[in-house]
C-alpha atoms as a PDB file:
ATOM      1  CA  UNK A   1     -10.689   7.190   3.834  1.00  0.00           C
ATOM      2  CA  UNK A   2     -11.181   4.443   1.778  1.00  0.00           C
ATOM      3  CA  UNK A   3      -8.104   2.558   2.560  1.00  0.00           C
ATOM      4  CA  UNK A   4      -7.784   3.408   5.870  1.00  0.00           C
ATOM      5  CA  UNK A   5     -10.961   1.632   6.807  1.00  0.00           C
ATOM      6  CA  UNK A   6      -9.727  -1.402   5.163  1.00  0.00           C
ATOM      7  CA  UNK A   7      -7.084  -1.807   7.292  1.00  0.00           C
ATOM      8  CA  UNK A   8      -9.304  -1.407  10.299  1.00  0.00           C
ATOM      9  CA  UNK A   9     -11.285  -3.980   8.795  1.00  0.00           C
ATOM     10  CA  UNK A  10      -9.007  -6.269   6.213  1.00  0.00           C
ATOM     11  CA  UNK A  11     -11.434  -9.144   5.808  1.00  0.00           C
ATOM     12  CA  UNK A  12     -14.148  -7.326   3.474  1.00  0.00           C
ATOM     13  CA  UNK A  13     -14.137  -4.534   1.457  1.00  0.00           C
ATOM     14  CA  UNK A  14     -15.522  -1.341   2.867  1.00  0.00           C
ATOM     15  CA  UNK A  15     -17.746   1.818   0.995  1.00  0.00           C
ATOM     16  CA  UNK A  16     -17.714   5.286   2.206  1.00  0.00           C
ATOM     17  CA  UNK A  17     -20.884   7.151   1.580  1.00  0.00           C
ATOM     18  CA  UNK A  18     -19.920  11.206   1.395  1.00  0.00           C
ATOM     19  CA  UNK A  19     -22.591  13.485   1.910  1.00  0.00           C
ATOM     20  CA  UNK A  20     -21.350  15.624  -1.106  1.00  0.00           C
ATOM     21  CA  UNK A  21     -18.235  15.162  -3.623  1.00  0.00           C
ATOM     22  CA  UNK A  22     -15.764  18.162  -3.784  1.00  0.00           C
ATOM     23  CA  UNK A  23     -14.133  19.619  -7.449  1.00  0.00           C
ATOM     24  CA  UNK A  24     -10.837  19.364  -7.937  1.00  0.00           C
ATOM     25  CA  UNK A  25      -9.599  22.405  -5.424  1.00  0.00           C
ATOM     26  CA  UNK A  26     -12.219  22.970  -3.315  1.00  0.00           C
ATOM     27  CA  UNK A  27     -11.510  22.209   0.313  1.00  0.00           C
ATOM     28  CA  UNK A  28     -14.000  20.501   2.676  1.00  0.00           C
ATOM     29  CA  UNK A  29     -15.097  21.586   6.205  1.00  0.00           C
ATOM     30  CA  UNK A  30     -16.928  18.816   8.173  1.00  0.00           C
ATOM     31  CA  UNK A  31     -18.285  17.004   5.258  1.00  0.00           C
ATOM     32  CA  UNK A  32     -20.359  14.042   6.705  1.00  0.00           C
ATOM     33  CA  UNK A  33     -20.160  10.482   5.480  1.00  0.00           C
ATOM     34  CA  UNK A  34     -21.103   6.938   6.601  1.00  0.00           C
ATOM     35  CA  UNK A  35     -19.782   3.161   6.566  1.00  0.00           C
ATOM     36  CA  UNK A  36     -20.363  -0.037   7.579  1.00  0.00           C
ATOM     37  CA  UNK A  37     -17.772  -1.699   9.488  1.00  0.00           C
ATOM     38  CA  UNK A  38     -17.436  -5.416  11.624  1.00  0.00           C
ATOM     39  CA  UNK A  39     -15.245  -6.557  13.668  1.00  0.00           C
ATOM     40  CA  UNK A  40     -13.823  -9.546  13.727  1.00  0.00           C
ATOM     41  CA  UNK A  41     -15.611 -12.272  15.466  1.00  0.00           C
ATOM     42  CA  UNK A  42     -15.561 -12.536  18.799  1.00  0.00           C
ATOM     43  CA  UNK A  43     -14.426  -8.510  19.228  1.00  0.00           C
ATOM     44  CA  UNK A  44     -17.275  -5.909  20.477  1.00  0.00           C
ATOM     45  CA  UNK A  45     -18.187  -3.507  17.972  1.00  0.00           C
ATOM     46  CA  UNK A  46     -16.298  -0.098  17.194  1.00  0.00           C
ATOM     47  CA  UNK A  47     -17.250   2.812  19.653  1.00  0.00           C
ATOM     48  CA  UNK A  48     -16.805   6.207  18.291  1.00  0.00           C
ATOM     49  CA  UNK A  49     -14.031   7.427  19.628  1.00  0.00           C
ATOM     50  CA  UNK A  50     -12.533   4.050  18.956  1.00  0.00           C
ATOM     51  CA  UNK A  51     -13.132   4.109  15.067  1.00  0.00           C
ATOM     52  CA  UNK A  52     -11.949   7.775  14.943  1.00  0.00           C
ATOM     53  CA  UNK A  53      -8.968   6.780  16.581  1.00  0.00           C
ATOM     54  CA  UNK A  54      -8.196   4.151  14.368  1.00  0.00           C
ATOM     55  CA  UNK A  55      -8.813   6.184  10.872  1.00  0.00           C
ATOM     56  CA  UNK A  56      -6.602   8.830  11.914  1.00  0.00           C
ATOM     57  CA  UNK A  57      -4.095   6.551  12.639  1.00  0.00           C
ATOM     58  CA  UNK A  58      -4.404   5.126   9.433  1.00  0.00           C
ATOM     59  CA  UNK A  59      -4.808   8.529   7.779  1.00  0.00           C
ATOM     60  CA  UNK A  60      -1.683  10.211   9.138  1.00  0.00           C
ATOM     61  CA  UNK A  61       0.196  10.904   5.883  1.00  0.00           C
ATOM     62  CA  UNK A  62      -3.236  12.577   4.753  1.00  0.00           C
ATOM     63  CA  UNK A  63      -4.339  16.127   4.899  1.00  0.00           C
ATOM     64  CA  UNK A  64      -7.475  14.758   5.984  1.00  0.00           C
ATOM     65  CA  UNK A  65      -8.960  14.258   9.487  1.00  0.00           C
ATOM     66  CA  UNK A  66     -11.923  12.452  10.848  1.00  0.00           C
ATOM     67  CA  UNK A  67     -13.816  14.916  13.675  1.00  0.00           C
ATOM     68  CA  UNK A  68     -16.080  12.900  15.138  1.00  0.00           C
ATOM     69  CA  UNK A  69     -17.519   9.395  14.634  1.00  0.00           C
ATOM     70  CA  UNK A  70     -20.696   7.887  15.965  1.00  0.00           C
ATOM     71  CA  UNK A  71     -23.178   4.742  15.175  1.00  0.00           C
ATOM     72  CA  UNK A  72     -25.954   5.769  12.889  1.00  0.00           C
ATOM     73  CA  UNK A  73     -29.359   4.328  12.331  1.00  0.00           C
ATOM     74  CA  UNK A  74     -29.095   1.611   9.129  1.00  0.00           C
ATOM     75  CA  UNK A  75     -31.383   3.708   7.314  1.00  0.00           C
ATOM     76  CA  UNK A  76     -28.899   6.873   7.573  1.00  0.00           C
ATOM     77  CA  UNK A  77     -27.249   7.747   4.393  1.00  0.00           C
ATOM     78  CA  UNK A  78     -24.805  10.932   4.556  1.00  0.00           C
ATOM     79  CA  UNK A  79     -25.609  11.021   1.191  1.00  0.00           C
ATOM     80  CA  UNK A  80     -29.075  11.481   0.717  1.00  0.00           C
ATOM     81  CA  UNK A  81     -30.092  12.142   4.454  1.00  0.00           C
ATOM     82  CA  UNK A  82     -28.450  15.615   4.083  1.00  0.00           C
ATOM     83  CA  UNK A  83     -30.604  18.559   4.831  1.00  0.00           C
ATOM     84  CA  UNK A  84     -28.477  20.739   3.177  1.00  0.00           C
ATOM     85  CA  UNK A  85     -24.767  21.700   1.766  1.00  0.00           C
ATOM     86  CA  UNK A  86     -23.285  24.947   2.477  1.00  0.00           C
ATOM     87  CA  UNK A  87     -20.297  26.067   0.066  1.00  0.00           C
ATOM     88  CA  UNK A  88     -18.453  29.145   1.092  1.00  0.00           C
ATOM     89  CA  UNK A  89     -16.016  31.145  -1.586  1.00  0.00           C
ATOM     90  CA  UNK A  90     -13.496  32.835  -0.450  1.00  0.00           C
ATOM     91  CA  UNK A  91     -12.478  36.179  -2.996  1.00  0.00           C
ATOM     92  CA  UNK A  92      -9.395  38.342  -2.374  1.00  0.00           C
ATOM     93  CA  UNK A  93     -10.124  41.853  -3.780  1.00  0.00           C
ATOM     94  CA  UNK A  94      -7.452  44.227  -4.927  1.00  0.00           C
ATOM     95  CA  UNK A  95      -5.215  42.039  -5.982  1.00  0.00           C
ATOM     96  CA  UNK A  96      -3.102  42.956  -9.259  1.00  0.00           C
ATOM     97  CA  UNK A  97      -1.444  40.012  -9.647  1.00  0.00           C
ATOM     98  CA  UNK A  98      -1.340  36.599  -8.271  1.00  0.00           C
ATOM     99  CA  UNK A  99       1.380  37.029  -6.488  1.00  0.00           C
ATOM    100  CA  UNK A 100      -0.040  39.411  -4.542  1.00  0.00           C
ATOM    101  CA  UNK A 101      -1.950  36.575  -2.460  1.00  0.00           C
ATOM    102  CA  UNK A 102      -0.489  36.066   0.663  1.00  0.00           C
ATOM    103  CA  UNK A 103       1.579  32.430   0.698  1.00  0.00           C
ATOM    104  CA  UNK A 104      -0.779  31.094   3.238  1.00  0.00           C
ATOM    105  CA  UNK A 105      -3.892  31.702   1.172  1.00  0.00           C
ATOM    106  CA  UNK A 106      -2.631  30.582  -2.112  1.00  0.00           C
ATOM    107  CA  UNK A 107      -5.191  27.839  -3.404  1.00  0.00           C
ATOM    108  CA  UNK A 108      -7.550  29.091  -0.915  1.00  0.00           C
ATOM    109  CA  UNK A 109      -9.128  31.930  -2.255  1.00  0.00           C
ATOM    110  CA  UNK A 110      -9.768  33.243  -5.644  1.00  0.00           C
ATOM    111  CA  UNK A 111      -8.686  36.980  -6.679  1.00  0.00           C
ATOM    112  CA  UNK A 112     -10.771  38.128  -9.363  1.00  0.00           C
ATOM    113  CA  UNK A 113      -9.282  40.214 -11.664  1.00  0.00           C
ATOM    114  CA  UNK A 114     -10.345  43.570 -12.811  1.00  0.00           C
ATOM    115  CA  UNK A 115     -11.442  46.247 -10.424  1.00  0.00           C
ATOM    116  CA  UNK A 116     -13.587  46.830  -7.761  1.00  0.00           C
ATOM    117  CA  UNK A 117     -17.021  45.006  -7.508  1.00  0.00           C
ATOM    118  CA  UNK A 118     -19.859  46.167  -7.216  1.00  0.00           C
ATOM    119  CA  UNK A 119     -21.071  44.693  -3.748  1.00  0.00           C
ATOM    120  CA  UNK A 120     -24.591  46.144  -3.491  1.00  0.00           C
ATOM    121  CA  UNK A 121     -25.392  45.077  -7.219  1.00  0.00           C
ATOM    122  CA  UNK A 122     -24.489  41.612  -6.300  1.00  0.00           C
ATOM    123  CA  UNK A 123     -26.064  41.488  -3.121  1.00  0.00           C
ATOM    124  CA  UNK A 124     -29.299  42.434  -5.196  1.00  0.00           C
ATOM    125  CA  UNK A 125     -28.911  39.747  -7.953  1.00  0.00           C
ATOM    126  CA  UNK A 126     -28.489  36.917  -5.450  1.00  0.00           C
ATOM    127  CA  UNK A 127     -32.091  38.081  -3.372  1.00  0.00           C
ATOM    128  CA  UNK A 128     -33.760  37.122  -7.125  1.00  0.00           C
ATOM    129  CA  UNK A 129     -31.885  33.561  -7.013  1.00  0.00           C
ATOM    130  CA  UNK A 130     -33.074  32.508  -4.201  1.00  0.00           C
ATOM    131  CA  UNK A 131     -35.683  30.047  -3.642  1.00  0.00           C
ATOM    132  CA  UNK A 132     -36.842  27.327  -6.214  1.00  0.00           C
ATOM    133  CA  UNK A 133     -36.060  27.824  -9.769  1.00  0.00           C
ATOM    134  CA  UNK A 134     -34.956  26.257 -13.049  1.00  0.00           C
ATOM    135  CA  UNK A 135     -31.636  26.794 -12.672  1.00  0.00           C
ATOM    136  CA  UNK A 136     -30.630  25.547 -16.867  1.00  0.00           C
ATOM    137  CA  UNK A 137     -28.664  28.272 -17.247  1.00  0.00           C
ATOM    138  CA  UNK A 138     -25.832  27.662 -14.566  1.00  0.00           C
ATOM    139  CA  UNK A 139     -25.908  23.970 -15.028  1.00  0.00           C
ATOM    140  CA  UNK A 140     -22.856  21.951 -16.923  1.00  0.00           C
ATOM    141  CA  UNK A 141     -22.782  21.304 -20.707  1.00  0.00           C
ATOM    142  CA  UNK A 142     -22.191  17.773 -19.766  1.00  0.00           C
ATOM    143  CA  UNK A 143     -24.556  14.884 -21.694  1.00  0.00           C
ATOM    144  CA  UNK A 144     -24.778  13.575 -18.251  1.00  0.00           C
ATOM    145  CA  UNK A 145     -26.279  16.483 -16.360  1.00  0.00           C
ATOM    146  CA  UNK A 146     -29.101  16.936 -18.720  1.00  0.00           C
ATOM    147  CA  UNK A 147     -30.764  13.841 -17.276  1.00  0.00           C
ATOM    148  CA  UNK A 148     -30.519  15.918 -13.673  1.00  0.00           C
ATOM    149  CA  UNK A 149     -33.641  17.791 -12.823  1.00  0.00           C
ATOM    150  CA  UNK A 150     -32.469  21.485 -13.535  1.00  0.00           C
ATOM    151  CA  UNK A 151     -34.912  22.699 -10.254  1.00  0.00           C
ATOM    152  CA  UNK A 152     -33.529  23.514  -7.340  1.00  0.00           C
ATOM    153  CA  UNK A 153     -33.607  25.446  -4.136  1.00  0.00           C
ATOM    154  CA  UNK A 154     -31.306  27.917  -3.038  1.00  0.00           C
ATOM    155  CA  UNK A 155     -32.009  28.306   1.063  1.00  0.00           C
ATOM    156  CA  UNK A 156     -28.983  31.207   1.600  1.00  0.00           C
ATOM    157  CA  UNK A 157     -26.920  33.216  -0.898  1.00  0.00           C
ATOM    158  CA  UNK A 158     -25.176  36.021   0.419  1.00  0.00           C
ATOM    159  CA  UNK A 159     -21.655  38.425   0.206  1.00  0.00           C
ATOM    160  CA  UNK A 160     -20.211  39.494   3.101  1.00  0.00           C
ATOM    161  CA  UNK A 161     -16.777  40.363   4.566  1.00  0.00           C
ATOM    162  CA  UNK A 162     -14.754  37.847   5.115  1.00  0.00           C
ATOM    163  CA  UNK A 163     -11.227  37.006   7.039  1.00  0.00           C
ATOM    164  CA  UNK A 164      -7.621  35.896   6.233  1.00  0.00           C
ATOM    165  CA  UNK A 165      -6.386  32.325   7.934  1.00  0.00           C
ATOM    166  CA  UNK A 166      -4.782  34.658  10.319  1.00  0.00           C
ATOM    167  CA  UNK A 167      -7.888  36.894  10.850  1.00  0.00           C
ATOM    168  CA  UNK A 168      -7.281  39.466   9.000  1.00  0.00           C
ATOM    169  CA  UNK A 169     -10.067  41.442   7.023  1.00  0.00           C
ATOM    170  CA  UNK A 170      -8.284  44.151   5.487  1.00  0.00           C
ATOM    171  CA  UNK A 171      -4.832  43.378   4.650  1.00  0.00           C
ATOM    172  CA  UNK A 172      -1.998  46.368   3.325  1.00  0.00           C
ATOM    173  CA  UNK A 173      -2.056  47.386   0.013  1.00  0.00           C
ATOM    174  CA  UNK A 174      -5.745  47.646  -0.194  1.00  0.00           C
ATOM    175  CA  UNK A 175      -6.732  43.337  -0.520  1.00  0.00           C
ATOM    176  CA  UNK A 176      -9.996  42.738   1.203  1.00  0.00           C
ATOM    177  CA  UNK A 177     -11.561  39.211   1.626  1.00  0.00           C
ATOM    178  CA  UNK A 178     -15.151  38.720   0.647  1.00  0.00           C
ATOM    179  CA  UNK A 179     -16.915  35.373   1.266  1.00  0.00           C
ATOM    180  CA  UNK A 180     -19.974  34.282  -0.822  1.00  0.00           C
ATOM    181  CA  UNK A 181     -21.916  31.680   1.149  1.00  0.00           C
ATOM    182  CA  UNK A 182     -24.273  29.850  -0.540  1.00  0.00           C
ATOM    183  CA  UNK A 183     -26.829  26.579   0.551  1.00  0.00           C
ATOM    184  CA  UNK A 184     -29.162  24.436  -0.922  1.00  0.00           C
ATOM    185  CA  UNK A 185     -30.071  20.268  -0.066  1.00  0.00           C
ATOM    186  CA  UNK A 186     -28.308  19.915  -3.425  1.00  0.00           C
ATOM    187  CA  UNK A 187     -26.922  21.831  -6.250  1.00  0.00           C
ATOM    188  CA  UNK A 188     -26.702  20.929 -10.214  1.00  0.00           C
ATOM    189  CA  UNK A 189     -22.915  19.866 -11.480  1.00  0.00           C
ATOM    190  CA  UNK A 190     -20.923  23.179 -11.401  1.00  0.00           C
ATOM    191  CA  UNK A 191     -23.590  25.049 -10.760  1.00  0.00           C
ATOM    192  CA  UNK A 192     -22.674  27.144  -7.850  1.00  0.00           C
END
């Protein structure tokens, strides 16, 4: 995003602002972000569909995709003007073996090994983590995130059936897809 911006605008540098960062391997869906951007003298500002154009030009070789694009307020921060983040994992039950996940899922899903889960069981535990509470015991043994405020709020956390890229819920040989869904306005490092 970075350097695709750049070359919209070659004169000055240019910072993206993301609303939230991803771990290695996790995918994003519509993740927000913001930038300021000039034209050169002389030339009218961007419009929207102009500057999302002209990333995705710029951003063909990427897996990546801007949606939409639209001028902001210069107050707006994607970062910190977020209501709220909304992560969504994907599990593949029944699987014995990794190769067992079909090709157009692999890196897309995890398959937790073992047996069956026990779905009501978890559907109880997450009622008790939601809300506001010290949440020290899921956060990262990193020296950095001990400065972090280990409080948060949880606004959703639920387990419910999921679907294949191709729309499939229940697959042959007995795989099922499960999503857990889970939002907050933030979450601790590695804590979800």
């Amino acid at each position: 995003l970075q350097k695709a911006a750049e070359r919209l605008q070659p004169s000055a540098p240019i910072k993206f602002h993301i609303s939230s960062r991803t771990d290695s391997g996790v995918h994003a869906l519509a993740n927000a972000a913001h930038l300021d951007i000039q034209r050169a003298p002389g030339r009218a500002p961007f419009t929207g569909p102009q500057l999302l154009q002209g990333l995705n030009h710029h951003l063909r070789p990427e897996p990546i995709r801007i949606l939409s694009a639209q001028r902001v307020s210069s107050t707006f921060h994607a970062r910190f003007c977020a209501l709220s983040r909304t992560y969504i994992y994907r599990l593949l039950l029944g699987c014995a073996h990794r190769s067992q996940i079909p090709v157009f899922e692999q890196d897309l899903c995890w398959a937790p090994p073992g047996g069956p889960l026990d779905i009501p069981a978890m559907r109880a535990a997450a009622q008790l983590l939601l809300g506001t509470h010290d949440f020290s015991t899921f956060r990262s043994p990193r020296p950095e995130a001990a400065a972090q405020s280990p409080v948060r709020t949880l606004q959703l956390l639920q387990l419910q059936p999921g679907h294949g890229l191709l729309g499939q819920h229940h697959l042959h040989r007995g795989l099922e897809f499960w999503e857990v869904k889970v939002k907050s306005k933030s979450f601790l490092y590695r804590q979800v």
